[in-house]
Protein backbone atom coordinates (compact mmCIF):
# COMPACT_ATOMS: atom_id res chain seq x y z
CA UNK A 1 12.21 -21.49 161.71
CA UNK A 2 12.89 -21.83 165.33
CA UNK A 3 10.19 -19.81 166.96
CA UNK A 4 7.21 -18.32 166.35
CA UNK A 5 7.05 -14.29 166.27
CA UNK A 6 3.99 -11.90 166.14
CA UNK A 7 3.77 -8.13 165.03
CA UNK A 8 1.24 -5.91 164.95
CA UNK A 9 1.56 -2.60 163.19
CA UNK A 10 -0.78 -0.02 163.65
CA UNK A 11 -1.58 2.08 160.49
CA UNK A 12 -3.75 5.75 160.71
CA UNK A 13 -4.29 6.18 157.01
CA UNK A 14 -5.82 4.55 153.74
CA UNK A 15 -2.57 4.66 152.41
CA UNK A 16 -1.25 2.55 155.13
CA UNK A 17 -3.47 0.12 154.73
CA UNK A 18 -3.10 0.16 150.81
CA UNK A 19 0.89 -0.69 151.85
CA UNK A 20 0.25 -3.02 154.47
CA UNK A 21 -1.66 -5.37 152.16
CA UNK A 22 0.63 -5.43 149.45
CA UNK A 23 3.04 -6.10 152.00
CA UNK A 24 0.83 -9.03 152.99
CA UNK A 25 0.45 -10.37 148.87
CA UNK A 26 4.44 -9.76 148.29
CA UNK A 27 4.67 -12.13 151.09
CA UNK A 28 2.49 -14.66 150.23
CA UNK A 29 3.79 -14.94 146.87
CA UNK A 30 7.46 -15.42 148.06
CA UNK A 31 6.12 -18.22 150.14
CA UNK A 32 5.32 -17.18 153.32
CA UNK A 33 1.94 -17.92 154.59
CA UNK A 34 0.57 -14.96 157.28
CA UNK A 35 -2.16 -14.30 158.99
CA UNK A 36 -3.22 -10.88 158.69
CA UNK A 37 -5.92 -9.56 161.39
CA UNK A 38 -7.54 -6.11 160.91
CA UNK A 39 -8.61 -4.95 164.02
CA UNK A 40 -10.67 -1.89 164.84
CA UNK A 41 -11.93 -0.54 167.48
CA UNK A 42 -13.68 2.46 169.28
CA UNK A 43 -10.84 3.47 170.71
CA UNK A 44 -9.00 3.45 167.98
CA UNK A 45 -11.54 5.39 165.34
CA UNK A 46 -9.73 5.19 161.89
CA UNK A 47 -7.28 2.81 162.50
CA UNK A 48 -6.55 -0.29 161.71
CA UNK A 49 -4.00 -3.17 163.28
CA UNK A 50 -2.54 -5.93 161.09
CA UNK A 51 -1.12 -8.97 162.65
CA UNK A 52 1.41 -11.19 160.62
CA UNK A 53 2.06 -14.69 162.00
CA UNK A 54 4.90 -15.95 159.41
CA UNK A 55 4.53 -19.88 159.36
CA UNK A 56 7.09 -20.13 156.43
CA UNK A 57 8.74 -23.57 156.92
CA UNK A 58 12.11 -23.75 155.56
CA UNK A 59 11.72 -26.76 153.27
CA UNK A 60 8.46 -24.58 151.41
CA UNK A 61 11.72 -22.44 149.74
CA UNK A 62 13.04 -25.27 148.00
CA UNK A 63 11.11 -26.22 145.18
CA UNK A 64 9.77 -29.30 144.52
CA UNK A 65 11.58 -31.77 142.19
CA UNK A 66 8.86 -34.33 140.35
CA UNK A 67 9.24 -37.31 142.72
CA UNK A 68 10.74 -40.42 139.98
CA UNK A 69 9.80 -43.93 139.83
CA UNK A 70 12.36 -46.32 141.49
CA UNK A 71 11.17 -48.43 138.22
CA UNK A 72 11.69 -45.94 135.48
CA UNK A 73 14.82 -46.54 133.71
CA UNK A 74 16.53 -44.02 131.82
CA UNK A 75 16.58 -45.73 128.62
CA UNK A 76 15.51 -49.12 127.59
CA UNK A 77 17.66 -52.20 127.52
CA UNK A 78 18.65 -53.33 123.83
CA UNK A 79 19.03 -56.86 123.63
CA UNK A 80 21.28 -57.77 120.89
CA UNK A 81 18.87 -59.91 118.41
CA UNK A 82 20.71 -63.49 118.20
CA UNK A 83 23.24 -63.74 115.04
CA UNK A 84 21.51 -65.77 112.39
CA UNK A 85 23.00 -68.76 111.94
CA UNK A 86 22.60 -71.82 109.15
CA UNK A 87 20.74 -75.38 109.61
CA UNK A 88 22.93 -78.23 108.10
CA UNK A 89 20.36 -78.18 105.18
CA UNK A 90 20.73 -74.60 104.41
CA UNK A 91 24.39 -74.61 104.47
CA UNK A 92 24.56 -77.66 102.15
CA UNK A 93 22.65 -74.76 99.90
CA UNK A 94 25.35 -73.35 99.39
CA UNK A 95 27.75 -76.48 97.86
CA UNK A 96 27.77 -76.11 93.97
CA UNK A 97 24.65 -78.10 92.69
CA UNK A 98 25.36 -80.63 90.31
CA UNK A 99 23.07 -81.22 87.28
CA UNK A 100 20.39 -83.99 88.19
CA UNK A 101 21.11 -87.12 86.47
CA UNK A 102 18.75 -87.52 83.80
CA UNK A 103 15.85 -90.77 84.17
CA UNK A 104 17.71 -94.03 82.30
CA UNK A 105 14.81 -95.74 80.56
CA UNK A 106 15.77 -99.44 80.76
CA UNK A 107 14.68 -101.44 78.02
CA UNK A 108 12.59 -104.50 78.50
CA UNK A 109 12.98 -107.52 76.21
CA UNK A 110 9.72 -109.41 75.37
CA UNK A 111 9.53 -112.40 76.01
CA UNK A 112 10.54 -115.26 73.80
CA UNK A 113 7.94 -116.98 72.10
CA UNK A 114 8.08 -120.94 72.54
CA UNK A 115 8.00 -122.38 69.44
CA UNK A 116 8.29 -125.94 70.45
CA UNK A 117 9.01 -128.06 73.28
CA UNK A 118 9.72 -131.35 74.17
CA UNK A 119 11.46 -133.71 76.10
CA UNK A 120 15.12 -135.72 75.28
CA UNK A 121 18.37 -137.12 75.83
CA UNK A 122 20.89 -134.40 76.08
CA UNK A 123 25.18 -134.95 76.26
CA UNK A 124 28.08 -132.77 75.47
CA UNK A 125 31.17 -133.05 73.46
CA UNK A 126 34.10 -130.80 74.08
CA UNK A 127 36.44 -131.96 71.25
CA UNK A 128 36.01 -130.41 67.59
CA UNK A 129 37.86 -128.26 65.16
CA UNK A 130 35.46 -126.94 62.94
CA UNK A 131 31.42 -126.85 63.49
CA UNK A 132 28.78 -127.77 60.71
CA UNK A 133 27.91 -123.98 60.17
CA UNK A 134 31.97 -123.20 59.77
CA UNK A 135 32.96 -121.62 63.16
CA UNK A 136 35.59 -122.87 64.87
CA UNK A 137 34.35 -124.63 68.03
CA UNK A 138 34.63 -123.06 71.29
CA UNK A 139 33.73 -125.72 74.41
CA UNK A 140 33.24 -122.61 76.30
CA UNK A 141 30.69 -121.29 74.76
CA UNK A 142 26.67 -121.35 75.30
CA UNK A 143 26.30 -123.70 72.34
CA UNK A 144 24.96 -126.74 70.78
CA UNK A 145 24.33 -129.49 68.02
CA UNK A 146 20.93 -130.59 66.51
CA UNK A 147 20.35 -132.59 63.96
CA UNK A 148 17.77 -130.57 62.18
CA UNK A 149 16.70 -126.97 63.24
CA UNK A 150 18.03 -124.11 61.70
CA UNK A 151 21.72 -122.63 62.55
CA UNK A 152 21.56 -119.96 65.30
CA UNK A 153 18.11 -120.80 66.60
CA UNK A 154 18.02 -120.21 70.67
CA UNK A 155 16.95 -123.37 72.46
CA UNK A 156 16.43 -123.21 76.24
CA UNK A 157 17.72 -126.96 77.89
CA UNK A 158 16.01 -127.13 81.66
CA UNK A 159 17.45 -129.78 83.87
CA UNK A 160 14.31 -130.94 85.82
CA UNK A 161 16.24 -132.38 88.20
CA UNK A 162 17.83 -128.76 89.97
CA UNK A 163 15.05 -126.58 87.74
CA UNK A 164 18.41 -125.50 86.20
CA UNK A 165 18.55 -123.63 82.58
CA UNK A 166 20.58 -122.24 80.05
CA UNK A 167 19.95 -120.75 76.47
CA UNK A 168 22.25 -121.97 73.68
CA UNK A 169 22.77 -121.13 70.29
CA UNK A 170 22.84 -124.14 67.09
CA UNK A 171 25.43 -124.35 65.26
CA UNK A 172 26.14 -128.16 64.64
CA UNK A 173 24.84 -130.74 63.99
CA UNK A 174 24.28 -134.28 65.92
CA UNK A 175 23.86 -135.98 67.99
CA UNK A 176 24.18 -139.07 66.15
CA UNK A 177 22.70 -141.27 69.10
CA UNK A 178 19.78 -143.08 69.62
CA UNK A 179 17.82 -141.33 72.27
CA UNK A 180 19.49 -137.94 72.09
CA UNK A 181 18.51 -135.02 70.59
CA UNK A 182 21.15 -132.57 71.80
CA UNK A 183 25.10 -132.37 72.18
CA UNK A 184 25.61 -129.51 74.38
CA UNK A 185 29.10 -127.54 74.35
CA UNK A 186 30.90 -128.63 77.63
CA UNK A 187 30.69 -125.05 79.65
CA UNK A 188 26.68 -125.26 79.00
CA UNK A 189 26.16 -128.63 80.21
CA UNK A 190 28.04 -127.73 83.36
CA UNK A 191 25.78 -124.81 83.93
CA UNK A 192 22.84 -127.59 84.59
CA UNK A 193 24.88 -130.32 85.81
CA UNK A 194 28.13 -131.62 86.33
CA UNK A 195 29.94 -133.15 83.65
CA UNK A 196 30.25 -137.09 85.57
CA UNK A 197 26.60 -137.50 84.74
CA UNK A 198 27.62 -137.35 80.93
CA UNK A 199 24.38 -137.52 79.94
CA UNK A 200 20.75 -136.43 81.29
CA UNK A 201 17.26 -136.01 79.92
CA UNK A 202 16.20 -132.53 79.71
CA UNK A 203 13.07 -130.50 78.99
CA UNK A 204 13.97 -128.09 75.34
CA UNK A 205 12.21 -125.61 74.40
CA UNK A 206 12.37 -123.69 71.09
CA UNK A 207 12.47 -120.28 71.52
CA UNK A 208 11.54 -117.48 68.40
């Protein structure tokens, strides 16, 4: 308000007064803040003066709003949660398995027993029609001539020249030269050493 403005009223009666203060509550509850002043005196025998000094501020008739937080939000910020997304290795997962190969077992021979060894002239032949055990004769295969052990006994010829070897099979006989005690098929004497020697000793062994 602009100014300030006093009043005194001047009531005779009990009644008046009884008015005057409810006056002065109705007032106060509405918001205005008074002072009220009872004044007697001996002049005035009965009576009693009441002084309002309204102090009512204009912004007191507004009512207050709850003051808010510059840092209160309305509603908290949802973060989408990150899509979930596959390794490498859980991806492969999902290729159709395949069943797991099964454990080969690979079968070990024993080894050959020697039944004899020795040492000897050894040559090869590469002409023939028919061999002492009845085969036809094959200069490319693993075999050889002896003049005594049995047909299809394994004999293992070393050249211990190289430390070369090779296993061949009897299955003719000879040779009938002093010196020599086997005629070796022309593709296993080349497997030890070449065929312009002609003839080599050798280290046999006799294998069961």
């Amino acid at each position: 308000m602009a100014g300030k403005h006093s009043r005194t009223r001047i009531f005779s009666s009990p009644a008046g007064i009884v008015a005057t203060a409810a006056v002065g509550v109705a007032l106060a509850v509405g918001g205005t803040v008074g002072a009220v002043q009872l004044a007697s005196g001996p002049d005035q025998s009965g009576q009693a003066a009441l002084e309002f000094t309204p102090t009512t501020a204009a912004s007191s008739l507004t009512p207050s709003s709850p003051a808010v937080s510059p840092s209160a939000s309305a509603s908290p910020s949802v973060t989408a949660s990150p899509s979930a997304t596959r390794s490498q290795q859980a991806a492969s997962r999902a290729k159709p398995r395949t069943a797991s190969p099964k454990p080969t077992t690979k079968k070990t021979t024993a080894a050959a027993k020697v039944l004899e060894s020795g040492s000897c002239g050894a040559s090869f032949y590469s002409d023939g029609q028919l061999t002492a055990n009845g085969e036809s004769f094959n200069p490319g295969a693993l075999t050889a001539a002896h003049k005594t052990l049995p047909f299809n006994t394994k004999v293992r010829v070393t050249n211990p020249a190289n430390g070369k070897s090779v296993t061949v099979r009897i299955n003719d006989r000879g040779p009938f030269i002093e010196g020599r005690c086997l005629d070796l098929s022309r593709a296993a004497f080349a497997s030890i050493a070449s065929v312009d020697v002609g003839a080599l000793t050798v280290r046999y062994e006799v294998l069961g």
